[in-house]
Protein backbone atom coordinates (compact mmCIF):
# COMPACT_ATOMS: atom_id res chain seq x y z
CA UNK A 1 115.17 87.42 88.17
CA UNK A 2 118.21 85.09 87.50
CA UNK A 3 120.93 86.19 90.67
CA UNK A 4 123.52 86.40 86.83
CA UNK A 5 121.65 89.15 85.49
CA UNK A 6 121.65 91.19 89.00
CA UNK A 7 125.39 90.80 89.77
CA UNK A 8 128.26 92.94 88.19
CA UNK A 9 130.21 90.87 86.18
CA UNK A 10 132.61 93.35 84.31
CA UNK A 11 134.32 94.87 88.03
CA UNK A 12 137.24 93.97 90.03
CA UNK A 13 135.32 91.93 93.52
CA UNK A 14 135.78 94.58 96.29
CA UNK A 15 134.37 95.02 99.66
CA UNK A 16 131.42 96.85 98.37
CA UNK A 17 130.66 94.16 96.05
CA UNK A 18 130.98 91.26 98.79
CA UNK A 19 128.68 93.43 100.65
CA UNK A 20 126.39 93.33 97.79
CA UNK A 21 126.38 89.76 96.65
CA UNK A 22 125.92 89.26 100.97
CA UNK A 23 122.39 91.30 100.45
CA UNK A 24 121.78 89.38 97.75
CA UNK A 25 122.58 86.08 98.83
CA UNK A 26 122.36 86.06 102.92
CA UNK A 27 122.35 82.31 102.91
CA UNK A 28 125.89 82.35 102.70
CA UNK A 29 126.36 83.44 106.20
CA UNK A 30 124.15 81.02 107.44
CA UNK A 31 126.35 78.77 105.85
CA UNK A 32 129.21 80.05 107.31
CA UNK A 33 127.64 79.65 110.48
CA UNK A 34 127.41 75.80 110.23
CA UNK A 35 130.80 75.56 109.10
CA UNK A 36 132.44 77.54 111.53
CA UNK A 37 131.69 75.17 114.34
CA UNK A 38 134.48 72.95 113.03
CA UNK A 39 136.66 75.51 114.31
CA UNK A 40 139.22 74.30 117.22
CA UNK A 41 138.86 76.67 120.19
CA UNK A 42 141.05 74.62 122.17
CA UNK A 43 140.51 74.22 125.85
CA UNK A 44 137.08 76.50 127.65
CA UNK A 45 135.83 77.03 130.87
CA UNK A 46 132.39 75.14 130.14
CA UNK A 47 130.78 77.03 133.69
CA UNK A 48 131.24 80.18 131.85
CA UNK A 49 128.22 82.11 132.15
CA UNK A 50 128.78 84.11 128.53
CA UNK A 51 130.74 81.93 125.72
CA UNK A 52 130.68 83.08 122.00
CA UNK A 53 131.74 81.22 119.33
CA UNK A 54 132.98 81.65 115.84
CA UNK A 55 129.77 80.15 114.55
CA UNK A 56 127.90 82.61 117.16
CA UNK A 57 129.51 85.61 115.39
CA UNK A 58 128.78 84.49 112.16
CA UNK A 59 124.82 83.76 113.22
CA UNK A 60 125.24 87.81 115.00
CA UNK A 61 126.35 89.06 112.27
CA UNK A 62 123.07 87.35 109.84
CA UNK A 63 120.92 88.96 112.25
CA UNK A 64 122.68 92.03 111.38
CA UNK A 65 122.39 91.32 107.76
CA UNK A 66 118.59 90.90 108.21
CA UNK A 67 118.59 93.97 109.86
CA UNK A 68 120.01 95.96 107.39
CA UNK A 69 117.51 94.34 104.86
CA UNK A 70 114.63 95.56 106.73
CA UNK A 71 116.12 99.02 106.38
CA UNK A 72 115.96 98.93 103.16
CA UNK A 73 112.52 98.27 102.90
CA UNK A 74 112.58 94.42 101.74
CA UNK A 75 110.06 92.18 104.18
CA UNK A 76 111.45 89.13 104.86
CA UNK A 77 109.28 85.88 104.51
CA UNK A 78 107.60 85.54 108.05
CA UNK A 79 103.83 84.38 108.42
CA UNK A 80 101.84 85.48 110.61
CA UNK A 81 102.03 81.76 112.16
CA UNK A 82 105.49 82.27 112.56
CA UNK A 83 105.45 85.67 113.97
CA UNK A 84 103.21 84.65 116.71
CA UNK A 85 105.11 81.10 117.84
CA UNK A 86 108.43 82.80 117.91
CA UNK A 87 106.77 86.02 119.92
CA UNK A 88 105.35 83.11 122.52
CA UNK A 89 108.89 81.83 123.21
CA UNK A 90 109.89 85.39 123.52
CA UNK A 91 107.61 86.29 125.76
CA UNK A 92 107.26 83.25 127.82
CA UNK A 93 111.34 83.81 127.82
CA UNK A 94 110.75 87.52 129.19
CA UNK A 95 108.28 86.48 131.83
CA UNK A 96 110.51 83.70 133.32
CA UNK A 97 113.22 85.89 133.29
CA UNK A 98 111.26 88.80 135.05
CA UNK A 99 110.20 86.37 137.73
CA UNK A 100 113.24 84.88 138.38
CA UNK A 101 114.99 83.98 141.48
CA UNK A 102 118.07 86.13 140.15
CA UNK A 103 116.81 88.21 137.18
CA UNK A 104 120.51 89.52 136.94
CA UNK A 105 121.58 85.90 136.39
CA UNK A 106 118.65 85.38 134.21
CA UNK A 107 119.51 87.95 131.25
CA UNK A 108 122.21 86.22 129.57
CA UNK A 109 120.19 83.09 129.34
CA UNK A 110 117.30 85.15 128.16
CA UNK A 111 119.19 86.83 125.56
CA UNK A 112 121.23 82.92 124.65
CA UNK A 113 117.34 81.61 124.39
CA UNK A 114 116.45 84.95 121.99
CA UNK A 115 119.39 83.68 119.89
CA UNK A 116 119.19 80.42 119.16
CA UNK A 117 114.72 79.80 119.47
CA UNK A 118 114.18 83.50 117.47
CA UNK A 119 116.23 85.74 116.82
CA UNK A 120 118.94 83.18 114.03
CA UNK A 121 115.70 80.79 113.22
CA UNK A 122 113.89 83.78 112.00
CA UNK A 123 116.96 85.45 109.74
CA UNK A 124 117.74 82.01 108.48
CA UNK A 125 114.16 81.69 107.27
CA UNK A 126 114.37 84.77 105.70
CA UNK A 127 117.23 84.18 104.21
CA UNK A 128 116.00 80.54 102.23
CA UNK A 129 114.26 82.96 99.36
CA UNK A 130 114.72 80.08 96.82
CA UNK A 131 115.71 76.35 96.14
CA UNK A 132 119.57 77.31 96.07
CA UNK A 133 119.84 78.71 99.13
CA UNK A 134 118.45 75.88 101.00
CA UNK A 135 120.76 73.01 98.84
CA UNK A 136 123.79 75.77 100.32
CA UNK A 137 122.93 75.46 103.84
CA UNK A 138 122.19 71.61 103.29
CA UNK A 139 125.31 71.11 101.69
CA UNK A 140 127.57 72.99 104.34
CA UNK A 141 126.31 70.84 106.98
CA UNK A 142 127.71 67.94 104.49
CA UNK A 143 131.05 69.64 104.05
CA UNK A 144 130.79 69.99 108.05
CA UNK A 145 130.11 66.52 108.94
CA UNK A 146 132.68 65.13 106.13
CA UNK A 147 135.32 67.50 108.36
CA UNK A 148 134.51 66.56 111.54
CA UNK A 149 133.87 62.83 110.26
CA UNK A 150 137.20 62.50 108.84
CA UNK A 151 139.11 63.58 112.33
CA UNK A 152 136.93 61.56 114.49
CA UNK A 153 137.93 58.53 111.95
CA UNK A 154 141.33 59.40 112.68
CA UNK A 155 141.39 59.83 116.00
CA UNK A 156 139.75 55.79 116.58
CA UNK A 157 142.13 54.69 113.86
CA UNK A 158 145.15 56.37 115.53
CA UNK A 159 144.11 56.05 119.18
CA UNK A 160 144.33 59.81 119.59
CA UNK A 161 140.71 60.67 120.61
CA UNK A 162 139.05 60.95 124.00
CA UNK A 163 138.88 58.36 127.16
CA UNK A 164 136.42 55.40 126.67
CA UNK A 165 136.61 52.89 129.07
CA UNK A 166 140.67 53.67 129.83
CA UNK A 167 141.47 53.65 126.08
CA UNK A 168 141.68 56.86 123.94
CA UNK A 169 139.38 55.83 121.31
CA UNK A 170 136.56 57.65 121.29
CA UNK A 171 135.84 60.16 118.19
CA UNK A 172 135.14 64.20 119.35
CA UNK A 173 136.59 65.99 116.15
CA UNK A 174 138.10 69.03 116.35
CA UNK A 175 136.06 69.79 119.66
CA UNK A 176 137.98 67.85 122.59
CA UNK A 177 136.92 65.55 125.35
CA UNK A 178 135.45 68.47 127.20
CA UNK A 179 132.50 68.74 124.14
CA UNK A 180 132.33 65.02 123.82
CA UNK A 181 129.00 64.98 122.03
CA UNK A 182 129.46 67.71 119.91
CA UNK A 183 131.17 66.14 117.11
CA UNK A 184 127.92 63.51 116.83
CA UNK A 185 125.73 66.18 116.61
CA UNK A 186 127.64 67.41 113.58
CA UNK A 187 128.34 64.08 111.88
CA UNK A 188 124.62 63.05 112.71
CA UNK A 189 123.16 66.55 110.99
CA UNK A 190 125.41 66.13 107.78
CA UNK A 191 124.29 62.32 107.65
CA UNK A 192 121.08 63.33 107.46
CA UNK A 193 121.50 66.42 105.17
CA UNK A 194 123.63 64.09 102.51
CA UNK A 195 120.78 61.10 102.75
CA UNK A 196 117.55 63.54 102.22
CA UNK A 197 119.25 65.28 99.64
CA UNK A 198 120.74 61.95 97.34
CA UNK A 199 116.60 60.99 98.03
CA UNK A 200 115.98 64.31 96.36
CA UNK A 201 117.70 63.50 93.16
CA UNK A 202 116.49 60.12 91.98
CA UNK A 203 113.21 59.99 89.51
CA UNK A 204 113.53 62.00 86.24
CA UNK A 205 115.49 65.35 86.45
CA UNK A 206 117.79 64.27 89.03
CA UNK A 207 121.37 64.41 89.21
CA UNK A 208 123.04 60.82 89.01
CA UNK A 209 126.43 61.94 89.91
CA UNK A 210 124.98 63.51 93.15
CA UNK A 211 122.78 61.42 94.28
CA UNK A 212 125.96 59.03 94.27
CA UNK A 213 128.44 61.49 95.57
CA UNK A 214 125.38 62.03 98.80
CA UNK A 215 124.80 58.20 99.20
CA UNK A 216 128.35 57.77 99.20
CA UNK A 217 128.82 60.81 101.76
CA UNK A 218 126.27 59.31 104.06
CA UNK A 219 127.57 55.85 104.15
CA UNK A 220 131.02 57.20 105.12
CA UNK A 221 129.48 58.97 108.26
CA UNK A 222 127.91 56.03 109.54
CA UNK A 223 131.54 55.07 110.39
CA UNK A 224 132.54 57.96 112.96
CA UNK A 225 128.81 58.49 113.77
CA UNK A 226 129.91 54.70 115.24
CA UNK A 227 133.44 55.54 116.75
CA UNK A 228 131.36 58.35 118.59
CA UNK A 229 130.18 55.88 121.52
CA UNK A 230 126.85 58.62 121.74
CA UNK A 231 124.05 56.07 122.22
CA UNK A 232 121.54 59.35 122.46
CA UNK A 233 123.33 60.46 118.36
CA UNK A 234 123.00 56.86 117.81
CA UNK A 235 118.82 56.54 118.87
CA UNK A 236 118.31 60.07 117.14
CA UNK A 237 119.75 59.33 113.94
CA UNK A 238 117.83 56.20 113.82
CA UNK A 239 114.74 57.89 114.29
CA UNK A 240 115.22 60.53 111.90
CA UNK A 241 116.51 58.22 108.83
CA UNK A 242 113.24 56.65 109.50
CA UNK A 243 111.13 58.84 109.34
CA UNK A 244 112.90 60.48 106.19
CA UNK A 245 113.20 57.51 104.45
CA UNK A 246 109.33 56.46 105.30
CA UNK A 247 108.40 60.17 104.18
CA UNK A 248 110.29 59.78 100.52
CA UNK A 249 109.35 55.62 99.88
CA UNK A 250 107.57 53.60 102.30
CA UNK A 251 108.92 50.72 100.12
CA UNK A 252 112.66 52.02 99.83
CA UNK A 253 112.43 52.08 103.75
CA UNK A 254 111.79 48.38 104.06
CA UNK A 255 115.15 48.24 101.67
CA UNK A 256 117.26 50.35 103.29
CA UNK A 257 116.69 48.52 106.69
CA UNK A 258 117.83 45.34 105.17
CA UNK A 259 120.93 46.61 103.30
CA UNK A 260 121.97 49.10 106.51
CA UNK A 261 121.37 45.88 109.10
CA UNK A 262 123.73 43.34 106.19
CA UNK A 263 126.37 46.24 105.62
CA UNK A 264 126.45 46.51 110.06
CA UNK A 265 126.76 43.00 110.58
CA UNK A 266 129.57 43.12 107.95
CA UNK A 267 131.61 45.98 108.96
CA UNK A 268 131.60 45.16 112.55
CA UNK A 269 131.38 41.23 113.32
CA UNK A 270 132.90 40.40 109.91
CA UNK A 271 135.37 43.28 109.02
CA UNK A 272 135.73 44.12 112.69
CA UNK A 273 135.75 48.14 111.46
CA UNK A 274 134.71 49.77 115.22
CA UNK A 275 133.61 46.84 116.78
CA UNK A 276 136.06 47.63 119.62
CA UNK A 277 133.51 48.70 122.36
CA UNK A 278 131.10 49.79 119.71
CA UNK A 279 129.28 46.62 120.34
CA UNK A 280 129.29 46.81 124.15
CA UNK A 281 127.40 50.69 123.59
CA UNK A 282 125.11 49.02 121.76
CA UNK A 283 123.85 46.34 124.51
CA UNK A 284 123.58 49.14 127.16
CA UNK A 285 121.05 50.68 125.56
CA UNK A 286 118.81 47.92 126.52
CA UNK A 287 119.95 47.88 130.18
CA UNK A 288 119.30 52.03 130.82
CA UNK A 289 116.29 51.12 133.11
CA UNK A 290 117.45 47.62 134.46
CA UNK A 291 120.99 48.11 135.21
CA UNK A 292 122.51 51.49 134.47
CA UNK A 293 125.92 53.24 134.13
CA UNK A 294 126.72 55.89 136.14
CA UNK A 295 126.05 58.73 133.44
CA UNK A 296 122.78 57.05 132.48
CA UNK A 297 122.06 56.83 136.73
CA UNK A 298 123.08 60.76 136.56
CA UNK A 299 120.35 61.61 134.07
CA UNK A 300 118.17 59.99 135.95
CA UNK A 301 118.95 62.39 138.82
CA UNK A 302 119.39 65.47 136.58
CA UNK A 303 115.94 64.92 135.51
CA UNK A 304 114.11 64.59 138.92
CA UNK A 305 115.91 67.44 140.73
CA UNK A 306 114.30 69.39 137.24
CA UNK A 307 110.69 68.06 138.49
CA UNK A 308 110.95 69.43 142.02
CA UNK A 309 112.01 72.60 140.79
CA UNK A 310 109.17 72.87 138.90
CA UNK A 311 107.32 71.88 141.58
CA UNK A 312 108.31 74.90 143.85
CA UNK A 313 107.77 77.42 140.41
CA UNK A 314 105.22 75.90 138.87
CA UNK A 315 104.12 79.04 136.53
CA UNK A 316 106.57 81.38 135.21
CA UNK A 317 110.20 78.46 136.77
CA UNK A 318 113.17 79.51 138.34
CA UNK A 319 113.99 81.67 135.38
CA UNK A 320 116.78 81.05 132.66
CA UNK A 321 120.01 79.91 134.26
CA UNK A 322 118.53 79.11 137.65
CA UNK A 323 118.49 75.51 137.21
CA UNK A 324 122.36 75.33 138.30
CA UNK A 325 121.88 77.50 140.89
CA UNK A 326 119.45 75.20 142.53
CA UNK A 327 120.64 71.48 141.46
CA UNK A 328 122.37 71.24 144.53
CA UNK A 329 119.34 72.24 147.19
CA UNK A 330 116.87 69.95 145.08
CA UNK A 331 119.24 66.71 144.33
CA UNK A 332 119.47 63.09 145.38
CA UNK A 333 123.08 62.74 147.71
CA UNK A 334 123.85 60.19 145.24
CA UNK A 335 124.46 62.45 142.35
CA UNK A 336 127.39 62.81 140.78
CA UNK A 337 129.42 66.10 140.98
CA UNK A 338 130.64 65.99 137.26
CA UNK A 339 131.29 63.88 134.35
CA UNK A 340 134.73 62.75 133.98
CA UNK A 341 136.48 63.77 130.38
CA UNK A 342 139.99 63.03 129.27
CA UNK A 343 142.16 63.12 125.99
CA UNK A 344 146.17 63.90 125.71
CA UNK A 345 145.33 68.11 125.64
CA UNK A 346 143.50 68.18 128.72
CA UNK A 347 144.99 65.47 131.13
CA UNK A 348 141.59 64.73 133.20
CA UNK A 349 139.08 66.62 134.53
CA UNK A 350 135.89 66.75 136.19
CA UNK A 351 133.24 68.55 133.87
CA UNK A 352 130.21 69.42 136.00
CA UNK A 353 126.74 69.03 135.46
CA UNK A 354 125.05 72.17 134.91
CA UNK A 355 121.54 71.16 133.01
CA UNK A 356 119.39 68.87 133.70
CA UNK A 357 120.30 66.66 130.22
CA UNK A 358 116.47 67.15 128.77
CA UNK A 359 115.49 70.43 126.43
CA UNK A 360 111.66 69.82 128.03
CA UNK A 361 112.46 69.95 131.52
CA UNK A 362 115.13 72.45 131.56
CA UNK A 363 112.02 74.75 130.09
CA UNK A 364 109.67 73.41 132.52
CA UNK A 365 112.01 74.06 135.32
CA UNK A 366 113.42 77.66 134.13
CA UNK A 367 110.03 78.39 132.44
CA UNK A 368 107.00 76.97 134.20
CA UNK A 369 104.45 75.81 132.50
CA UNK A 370 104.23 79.32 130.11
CA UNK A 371 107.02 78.50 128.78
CA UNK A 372 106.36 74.74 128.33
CA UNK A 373 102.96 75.48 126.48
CA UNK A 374 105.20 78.39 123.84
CA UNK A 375 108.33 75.86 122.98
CA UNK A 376 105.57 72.88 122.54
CA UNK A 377 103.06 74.83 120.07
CA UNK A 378 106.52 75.85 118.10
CA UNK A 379 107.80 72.31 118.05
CA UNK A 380 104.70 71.04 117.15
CA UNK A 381 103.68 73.31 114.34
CA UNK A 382 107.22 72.71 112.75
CA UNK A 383 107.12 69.40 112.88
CA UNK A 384 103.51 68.90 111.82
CA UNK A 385 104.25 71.09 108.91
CA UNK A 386 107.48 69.51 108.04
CA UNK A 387 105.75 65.98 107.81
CA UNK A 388 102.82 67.47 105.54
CA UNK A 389 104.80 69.79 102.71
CA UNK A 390 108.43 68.23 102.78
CA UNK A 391 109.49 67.44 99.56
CA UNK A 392 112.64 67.43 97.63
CA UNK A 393 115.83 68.92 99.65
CA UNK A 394 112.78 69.98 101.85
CA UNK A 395 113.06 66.23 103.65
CA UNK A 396 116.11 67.10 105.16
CA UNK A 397 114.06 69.89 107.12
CA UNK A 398 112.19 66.62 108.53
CA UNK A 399 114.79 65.14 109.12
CA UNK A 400 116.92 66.77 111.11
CA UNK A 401 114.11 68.24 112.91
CA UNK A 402 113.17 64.93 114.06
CA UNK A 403 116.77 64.53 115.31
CA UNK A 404 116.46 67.60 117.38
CA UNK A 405 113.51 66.89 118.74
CA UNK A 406 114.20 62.87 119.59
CA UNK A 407 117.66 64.34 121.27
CA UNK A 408 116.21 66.82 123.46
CA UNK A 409 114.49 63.82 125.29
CA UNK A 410 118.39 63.35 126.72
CA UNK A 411 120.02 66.36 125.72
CA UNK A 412 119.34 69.97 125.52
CA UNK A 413 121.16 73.45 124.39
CA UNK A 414 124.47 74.42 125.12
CA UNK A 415 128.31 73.98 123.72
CA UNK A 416 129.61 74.71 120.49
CA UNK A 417 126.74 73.55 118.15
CA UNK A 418 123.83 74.93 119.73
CA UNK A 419 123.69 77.57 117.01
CA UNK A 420 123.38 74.56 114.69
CA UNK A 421 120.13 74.10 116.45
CA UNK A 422 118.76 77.74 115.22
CA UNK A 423 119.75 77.28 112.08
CA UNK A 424 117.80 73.93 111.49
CA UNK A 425 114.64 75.37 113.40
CA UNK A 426 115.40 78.15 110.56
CA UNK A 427 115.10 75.28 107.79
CA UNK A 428 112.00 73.25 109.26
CA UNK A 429 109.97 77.03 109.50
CA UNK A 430 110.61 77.64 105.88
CA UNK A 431 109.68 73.87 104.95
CA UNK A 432 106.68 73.68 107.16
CA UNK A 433 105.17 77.31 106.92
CA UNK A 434 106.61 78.32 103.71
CA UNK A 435 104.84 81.81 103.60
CA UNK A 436 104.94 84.42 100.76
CA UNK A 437 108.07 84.82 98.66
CA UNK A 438 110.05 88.02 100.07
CA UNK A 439 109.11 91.24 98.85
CA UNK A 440 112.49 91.92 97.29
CA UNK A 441 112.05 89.09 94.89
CA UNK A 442 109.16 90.04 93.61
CA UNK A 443 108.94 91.34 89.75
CA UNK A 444 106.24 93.57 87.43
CA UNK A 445 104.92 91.83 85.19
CA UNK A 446 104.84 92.50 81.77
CA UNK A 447 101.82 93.81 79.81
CA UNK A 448 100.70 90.99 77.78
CA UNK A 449 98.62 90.81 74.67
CA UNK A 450 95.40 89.38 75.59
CA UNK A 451 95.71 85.50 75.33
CA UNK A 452 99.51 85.77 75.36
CA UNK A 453 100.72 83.22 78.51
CA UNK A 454 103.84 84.63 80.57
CA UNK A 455 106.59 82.44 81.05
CA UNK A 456 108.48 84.13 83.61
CA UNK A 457 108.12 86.59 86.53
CA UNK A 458 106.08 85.87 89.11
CA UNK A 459 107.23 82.38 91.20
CA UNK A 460 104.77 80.98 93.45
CA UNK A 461 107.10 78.50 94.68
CA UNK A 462 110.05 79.57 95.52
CA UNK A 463 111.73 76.53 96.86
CA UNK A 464 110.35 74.34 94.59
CA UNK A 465 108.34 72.01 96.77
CA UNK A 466 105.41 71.28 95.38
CA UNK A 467 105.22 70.58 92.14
């Protein structure tokens, strides 16, 4: 049934009506939720034990949302499959907490794990019912990037941005020195969004004007995805534009390559746009094992002091939020007691290191092995799936899986996007285990004469994927 045809179009909008077309269309607040991260918060404790967010409220209240469409009898779109990998990471979530060191301590990171692996994955799966909703979400992650892109552009150009080597050039967005690489998470997600879905348009039936307007929008984030000076953003969007662009055209690939290395070489050494310490990231990539910085050497440290935590809970780990409590008992002397951030709000300051800088062995030191097998099999699956059915706006599912994935090797949950995270575990479930449409969707079909062939009601393919 057209969403037209099921919307009053004769009354004044009022609250009931909002509340309505929200029912109808719950991908809207799971749109809000990715653009409400651009929202300045200004300066936050980041040792705070509890810190909610705009987008968190918005991501609460699609839970909500869901709820409320249970109630009224419609089933959202959850496979069995899917039931049983997010009840694994619940579990294995309940168990650590249970047999934590401090299960007081434990809660709120077993209710922050609920949220972003389950709970928000889940209602944003159920809330993709059809190929709109997923080009929505996609595109707010655009509008998002193009936001965040634009004041980390400004903020090189203008030398207004956060410390880099003594100079305040480095890009953060609205999200200040203190969230450094929060603003390259955001760029790199609407990147990829704007590149799988201008691959989406071309062949016959696709929109010329937007496939233009997302090329154009992608090769405009390159620019403060650069300014960024995140070599992990950097690596991960790499990956992931491979892999997307290998999954569309194997050919186009090869292409692409060539034009993005010309256009680099260009901009940087020719034009000279961000080659000022752009350049120098670059070649320290290649010296992260022979000769590394101080945050590289810090990593380092972060991860090992996760190992021998492991090592003393092997099973069930420390327990959700324990791996701060005991970084100081199991690390080197030589670590570092914070990261040093600076910009013109915040003067300087020390911002310590609380996680271990790796999604897998912040789970295999909270979690134990349970909860190493349950995040693995989800991962997995999604990603497996993702690389077998995407298609269409579905690539971008790939994609920016790929990205999470590749950046949890360095990186793991916590600041202002995390939420970002459940919402794009959200789109890779629907792409990979697609499922049955939802109940509500569903419409009788009308009695026929015999031979007579239908030509609307029942949609086997709601997201339009694989035809």
């Amino acid at each position: 049934m057209a969403l037209a045809s099921a919307l009053p179009t004769t009354r004044p909008l009022t609250l009931r009506s909002a509340g309505s077309g929200l029912l109808a269309r719950p991908s809207l607040l799971a749109a809000a939720t990715v653009l409400l991260v651009c929202v300045p918060e200004g300066e936050k404790d980041v040792a705070a034990a509890v810190h909610v967010t705009p987008a968190d409220l918005a991501s609460l209240a699609l839970v909500a949302l869901t709820a409320v469409d249970l109630l009224r009898g419609r089933t959202p779109a959850l496979s069995r499959t899917v039931g049983a990998l997010f009840g694994a990471v619940v579990c294995s979530a309940a168990v650590a907490t249970v047999a934590s060191i401090d299960p007081a301590a434990s809660l709120t990171g077993f209710v922050r794990l609920v949220q972003v692996f389950v709970l928000v994955p889940a209602c944003v799966l159920a809330a993709l019912r059809d190929r709109y909703d997923q080009r929505l979400i996609l595109g707010s992650f655009v509008l998002a990037a193009l936001i965040e892109g634009a004041v980390g552009a400004d903020q090189y150009l203008t030398r207004t941005g956060a410390s880099y080597t003594g100079r305040p050039i480095r890009a953060v967005g609205t999200f200040g020195a203190l969230d450094v690489m929060a603003m390259s998470t955001v760029v790199s997600f609407g990147l990829l969004a704007a590149l799988a879905l201008g691959l989406a348009e071309r062949g016959p039936g696709g929109s010329r004007p937007l496939r233009l307007a997302m090329f154009a929008a992608a090769a405009f984030l390159t620019f403060p995805l650069a300014v960024s000076f995140s070599r992990g953003s950097w690596i991960a969007c790499a990956v992931a534009a491979t892999v997307l662009v290998l999954r569309a055209d194997a050919r186009l690939a090869v292409r692409s390559a060539l034009l993005g290395l010309a256009a680099a070489v260009v901009l940087v050494c020719g034009v000279g746009i961000g080659s000022d310490g752009v350049t120098e990231r670059l070649a320290s990539i290649g010296s992260v094992s022979a000769a590394p910085d101080q945050s590289v050497s810090d990593r380092y440290d972060l991860w090992a002091t996760a190992g021998r935590i492991w090592q003393d809970h092997p099973v069930t780990g420390a327990g959700p939020k324990a791996f701060q409590q005991l970084r100081d008992s199991h690390a080197p002397l030589r670590l570092s007691s914070g990261s040093d951030a600076a910009d013109s709000t915040i003067g300087f300051q020390r911002e310590p290191l609380l996680s271990p800088h790796n999604m897998y062995l912040l789970v295999l030191s909270e979690q134990g092995l349970i909860g190493m097998v349950a995040y693995t099999g989800l991962f997995l699956v999604l990603l497996t799936g993702c690389l077998r059915r995407a298609a269409g706006p579905g690539l971008a599912a790939l994609a920016l899986l790929t990205w999470v994935l590749v950046d949890f090797l360095y990186g793991d949950i916590g600041g202002t996007t995390t939420v970002l995270t459940s919402v794009v575990l959200g789109l890779a479930a629907r792409t990979a285990l697609p499922g049955p449409a939802p109940a509500a969707r569903a419409e009788i079909a009308p009695v026929l004469p015999a031979g007579a062939v239908p030509t609307s009601g029942i949609v086997s393919d709601p997201l339009g994927e694989r035809g």
